[in-house]
Protein backbone atom coordinates (compact mmCIF):
# COMPACT_ATOMS: atom_id res chain seq x y z
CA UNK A 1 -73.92 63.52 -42.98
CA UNK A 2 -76.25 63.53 -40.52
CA UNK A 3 -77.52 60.10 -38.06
CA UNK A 4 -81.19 61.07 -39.81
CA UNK A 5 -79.73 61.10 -43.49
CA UNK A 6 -77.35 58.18 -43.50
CA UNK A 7 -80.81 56.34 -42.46
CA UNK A 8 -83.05 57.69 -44.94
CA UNK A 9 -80.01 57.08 -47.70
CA UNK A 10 -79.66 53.45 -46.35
CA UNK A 11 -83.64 53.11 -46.56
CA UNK A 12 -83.59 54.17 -50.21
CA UNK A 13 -81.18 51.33 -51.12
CA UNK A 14 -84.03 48.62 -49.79
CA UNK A 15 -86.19 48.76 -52.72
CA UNK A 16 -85.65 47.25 -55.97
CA UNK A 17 -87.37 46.61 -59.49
CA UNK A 18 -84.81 43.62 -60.01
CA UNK A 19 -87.64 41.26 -58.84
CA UNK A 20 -90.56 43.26 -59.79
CA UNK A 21 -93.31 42.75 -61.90
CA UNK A 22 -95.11 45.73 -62.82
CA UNK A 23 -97.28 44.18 -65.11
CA UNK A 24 -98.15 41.77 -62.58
CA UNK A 25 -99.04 44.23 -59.94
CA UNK A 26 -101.11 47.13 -62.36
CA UNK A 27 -102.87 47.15 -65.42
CA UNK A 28 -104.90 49.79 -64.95
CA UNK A 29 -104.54 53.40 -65.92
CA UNK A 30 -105.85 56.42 -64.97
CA UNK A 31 -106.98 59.39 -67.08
CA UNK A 32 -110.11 61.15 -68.36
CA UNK A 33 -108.57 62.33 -71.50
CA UNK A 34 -110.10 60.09 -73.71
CA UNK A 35 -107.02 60.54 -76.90
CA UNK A 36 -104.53 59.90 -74.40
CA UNK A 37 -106.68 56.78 -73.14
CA UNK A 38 -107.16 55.55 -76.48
CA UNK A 39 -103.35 55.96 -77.25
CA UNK A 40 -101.84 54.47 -73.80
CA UNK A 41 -104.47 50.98 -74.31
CA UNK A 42 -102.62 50.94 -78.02
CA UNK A 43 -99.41 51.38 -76.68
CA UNK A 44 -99.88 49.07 -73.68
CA UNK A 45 -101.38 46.18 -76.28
CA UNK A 46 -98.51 46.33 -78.10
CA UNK A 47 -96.75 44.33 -75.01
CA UNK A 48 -99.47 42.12 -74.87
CA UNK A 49 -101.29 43.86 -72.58
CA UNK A 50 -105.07 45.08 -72.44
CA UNK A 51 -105.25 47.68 -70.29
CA UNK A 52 -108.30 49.20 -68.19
CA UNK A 53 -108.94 53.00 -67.50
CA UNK A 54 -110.26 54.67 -64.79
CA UNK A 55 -111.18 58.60 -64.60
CA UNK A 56 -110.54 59.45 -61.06
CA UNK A 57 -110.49 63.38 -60.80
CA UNK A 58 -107.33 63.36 -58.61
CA UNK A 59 -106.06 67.09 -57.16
CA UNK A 60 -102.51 67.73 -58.39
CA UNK A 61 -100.10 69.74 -56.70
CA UNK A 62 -98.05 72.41 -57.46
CA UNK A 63 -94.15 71.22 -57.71
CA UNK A 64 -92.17 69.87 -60.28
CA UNK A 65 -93.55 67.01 -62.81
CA UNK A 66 -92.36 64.22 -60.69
CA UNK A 67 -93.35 65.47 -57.36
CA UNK A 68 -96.58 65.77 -59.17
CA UNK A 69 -96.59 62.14 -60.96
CA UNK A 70 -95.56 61.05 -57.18
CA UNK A 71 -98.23 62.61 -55.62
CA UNK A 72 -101.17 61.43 -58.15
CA UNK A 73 -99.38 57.66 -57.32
CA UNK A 74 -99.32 58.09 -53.63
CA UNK A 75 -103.27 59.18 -53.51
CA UNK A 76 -104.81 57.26 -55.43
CA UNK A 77 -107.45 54.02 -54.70
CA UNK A 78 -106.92 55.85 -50.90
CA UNK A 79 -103.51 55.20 -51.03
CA UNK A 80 -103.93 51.75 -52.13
CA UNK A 81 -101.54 52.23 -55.15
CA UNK A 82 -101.26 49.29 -57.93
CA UNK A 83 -103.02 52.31 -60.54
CA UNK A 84 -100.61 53.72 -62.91
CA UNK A 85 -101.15 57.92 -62.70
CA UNK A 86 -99.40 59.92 -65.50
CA UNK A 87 -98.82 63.55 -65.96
CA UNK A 88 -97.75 65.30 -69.14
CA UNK A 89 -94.99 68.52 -69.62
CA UNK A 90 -94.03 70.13 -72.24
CA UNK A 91 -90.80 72.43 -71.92
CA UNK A 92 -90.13 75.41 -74.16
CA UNK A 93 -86.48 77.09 -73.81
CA UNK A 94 -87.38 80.21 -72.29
CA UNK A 95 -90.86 80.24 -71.54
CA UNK A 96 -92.52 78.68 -68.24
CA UNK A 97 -95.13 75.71 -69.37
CA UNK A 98 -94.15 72.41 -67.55
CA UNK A 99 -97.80 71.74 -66.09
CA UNK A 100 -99.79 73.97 -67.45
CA UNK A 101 -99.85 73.22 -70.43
CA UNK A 102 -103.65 73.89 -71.07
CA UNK A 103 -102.64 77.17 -70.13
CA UNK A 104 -100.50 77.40 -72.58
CA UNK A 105 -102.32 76.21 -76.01
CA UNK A 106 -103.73 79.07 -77.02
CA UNK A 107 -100.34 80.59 -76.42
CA UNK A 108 -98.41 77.99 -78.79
CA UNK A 109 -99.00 80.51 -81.82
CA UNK A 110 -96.85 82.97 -80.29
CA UNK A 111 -93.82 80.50 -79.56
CA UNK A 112 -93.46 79.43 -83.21
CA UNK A 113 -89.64 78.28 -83.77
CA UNK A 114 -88.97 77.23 -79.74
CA UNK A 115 -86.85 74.49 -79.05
CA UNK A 116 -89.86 72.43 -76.90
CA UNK A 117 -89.16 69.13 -74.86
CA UNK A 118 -92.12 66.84 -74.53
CA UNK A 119 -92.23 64.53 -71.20
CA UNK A 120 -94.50 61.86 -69.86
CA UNK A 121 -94.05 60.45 -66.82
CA UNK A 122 -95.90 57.07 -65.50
CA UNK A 123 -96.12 56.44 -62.03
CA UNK A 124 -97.68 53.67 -59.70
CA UNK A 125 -97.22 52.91 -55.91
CA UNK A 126 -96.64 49.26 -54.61
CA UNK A 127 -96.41 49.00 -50.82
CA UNK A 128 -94.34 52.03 -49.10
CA UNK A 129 -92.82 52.96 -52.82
CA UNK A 130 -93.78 54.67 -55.42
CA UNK A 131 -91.83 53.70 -59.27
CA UNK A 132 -91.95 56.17 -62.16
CA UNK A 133 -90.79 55.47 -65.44
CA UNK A 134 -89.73 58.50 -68.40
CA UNK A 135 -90.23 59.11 -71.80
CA UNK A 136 -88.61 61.91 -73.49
CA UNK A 137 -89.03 63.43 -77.03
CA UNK A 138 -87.32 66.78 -78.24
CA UNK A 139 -88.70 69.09 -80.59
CA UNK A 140 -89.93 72.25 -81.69
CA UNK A 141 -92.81 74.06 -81.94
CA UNK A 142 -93.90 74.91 -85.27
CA UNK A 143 -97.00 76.86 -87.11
CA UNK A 144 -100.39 74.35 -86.28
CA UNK A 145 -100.47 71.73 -88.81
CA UNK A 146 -102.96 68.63 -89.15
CA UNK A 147 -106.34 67.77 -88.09
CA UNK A 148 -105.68 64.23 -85.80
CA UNK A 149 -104.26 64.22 -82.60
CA UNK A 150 -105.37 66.62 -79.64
CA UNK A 151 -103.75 69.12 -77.04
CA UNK A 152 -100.39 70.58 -78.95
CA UNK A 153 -100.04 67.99 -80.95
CA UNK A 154 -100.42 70.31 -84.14
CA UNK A 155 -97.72 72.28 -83.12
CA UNK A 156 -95.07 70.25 -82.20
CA UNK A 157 -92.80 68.63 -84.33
CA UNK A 158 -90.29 65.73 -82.92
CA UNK A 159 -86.45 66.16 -83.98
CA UNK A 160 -85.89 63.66 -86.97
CA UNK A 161 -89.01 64.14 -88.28
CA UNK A 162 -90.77 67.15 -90.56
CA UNK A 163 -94.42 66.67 -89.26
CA UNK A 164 -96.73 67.48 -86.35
CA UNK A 165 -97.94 64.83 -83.92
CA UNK A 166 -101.34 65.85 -85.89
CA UNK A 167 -99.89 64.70 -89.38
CA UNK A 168 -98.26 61.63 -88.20
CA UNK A 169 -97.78 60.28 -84.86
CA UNK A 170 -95.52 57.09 -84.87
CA UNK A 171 -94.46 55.18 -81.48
CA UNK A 172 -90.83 56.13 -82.44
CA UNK A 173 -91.99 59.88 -82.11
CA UNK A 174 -94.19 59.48 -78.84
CA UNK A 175 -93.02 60.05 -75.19
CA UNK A 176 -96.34 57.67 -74.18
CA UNK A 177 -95.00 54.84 -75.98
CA UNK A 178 -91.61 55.11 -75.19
CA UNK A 179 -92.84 55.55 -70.96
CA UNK A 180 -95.05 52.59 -71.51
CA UNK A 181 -92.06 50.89 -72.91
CA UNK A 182 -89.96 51.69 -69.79
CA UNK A 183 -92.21 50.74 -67.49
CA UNK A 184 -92.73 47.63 -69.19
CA UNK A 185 -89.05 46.86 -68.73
CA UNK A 186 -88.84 48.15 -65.33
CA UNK A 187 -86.55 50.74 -66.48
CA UNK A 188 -87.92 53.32 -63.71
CA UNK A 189 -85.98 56.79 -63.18
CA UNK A 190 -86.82 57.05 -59.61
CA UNK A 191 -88.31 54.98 -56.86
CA UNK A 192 -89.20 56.93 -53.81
CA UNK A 193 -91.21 56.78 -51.09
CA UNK A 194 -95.21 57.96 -51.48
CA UNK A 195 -95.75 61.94 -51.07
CA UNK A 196 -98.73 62.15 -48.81
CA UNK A 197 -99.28 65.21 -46.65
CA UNK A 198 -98.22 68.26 -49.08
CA UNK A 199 -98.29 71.61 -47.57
CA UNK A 200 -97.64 73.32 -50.25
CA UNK A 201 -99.97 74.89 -52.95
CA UNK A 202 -102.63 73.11 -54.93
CA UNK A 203 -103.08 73.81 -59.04
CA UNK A 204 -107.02 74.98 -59.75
């Protein structure tokens, strides 16, 4: 190992959600979908919290969810931080979503019976680091069903139950709740620093 990686490993060891707050630090969230507004404030006042929304229009990169969720953290309030970003995937064995999944709902019809993984990731920066929490819910994508709900919520069904998101969404069943949850409980899956100058490609 390298002089310039034993420091950046021995950097990555300085931070620590031991003595953090996040509630203390955020509670605002941004997103200009207004169901996934309406469900995060729910799912956010069921810890006692009433949370505010923005709708920044932030650009979003190309790279993998959490270089993504990093990114949208790093940016936003000019790099201010203390704004929870999220950004939703949606895996289906065999097929390349991820990201794009608006790309991908009119598509849904044709993946009937795919093992699907639904991911949320929240994300806010605090100083020089950016925390993201994870919630996780496996499924599979089934024939649309139900009116509620919105993006492919009629055609996903979580393992352990036998309805859509549209028939019946219950926190047990959501990745938002359970990422809220994490968060909540500073249960974060990385902490990193911010990811500022990408040079990489930008999504449309």
């Amino acid at each position: 190992m390298n002089e310039h990686a034993k420091k950046s490993q021995k950097k990555m060891t300085n931070p620590s959600s031991s003595n953090l707050n996040s509630l203390e630090l955020t509670r605002c969230l941004n997103t200009s979908n207004p169901g996934k507004s309406k469900e995060f404030k729910c799912f956010f006042q069921a810890h006692g919290i009433q949370l505010k929304i923005t709708t920044i229009d932030l650009p979003e990169i190309i790279a993998d969810p959490l270089s993504v969720v990093v990114h949208k953290a790093s940016i936003i309030n000019n790099g201010q931080g203390d704004i929870i970003v999220e950004d939703t995937s949606l895996e289906i064995v065999g097929e390349k979503v991820g990201i794009h999944i608006k790309k991908m709902l009119s598509h849904l019809d044709q993946l009937v019976g795919k093992d699907a993984i639904w991911t949320v990731l929240l994300a806010f920066r605090h100083k020089d680091w950016v925390y993201v929490s994870k919630g996780e819910v496996k499924g599979k994508i089934v024939e649309t069903r139900g009116i509620s709900g919105f993006g492919f919520d009629p055609y996903f069904v979580p393992q352990g139950s036998n309805k859509t998101l549209a028939e019946e969404k219950s926190n047990k069943f959501s990745a938002r709740a359970l990422a809220v949850r994490a968060l909540v409980e500073n249960n974060f899956i990385a902490i990193q620093p911010p990811i500022v100058d990408w040079k990489g490609e930008w999504q449309n």
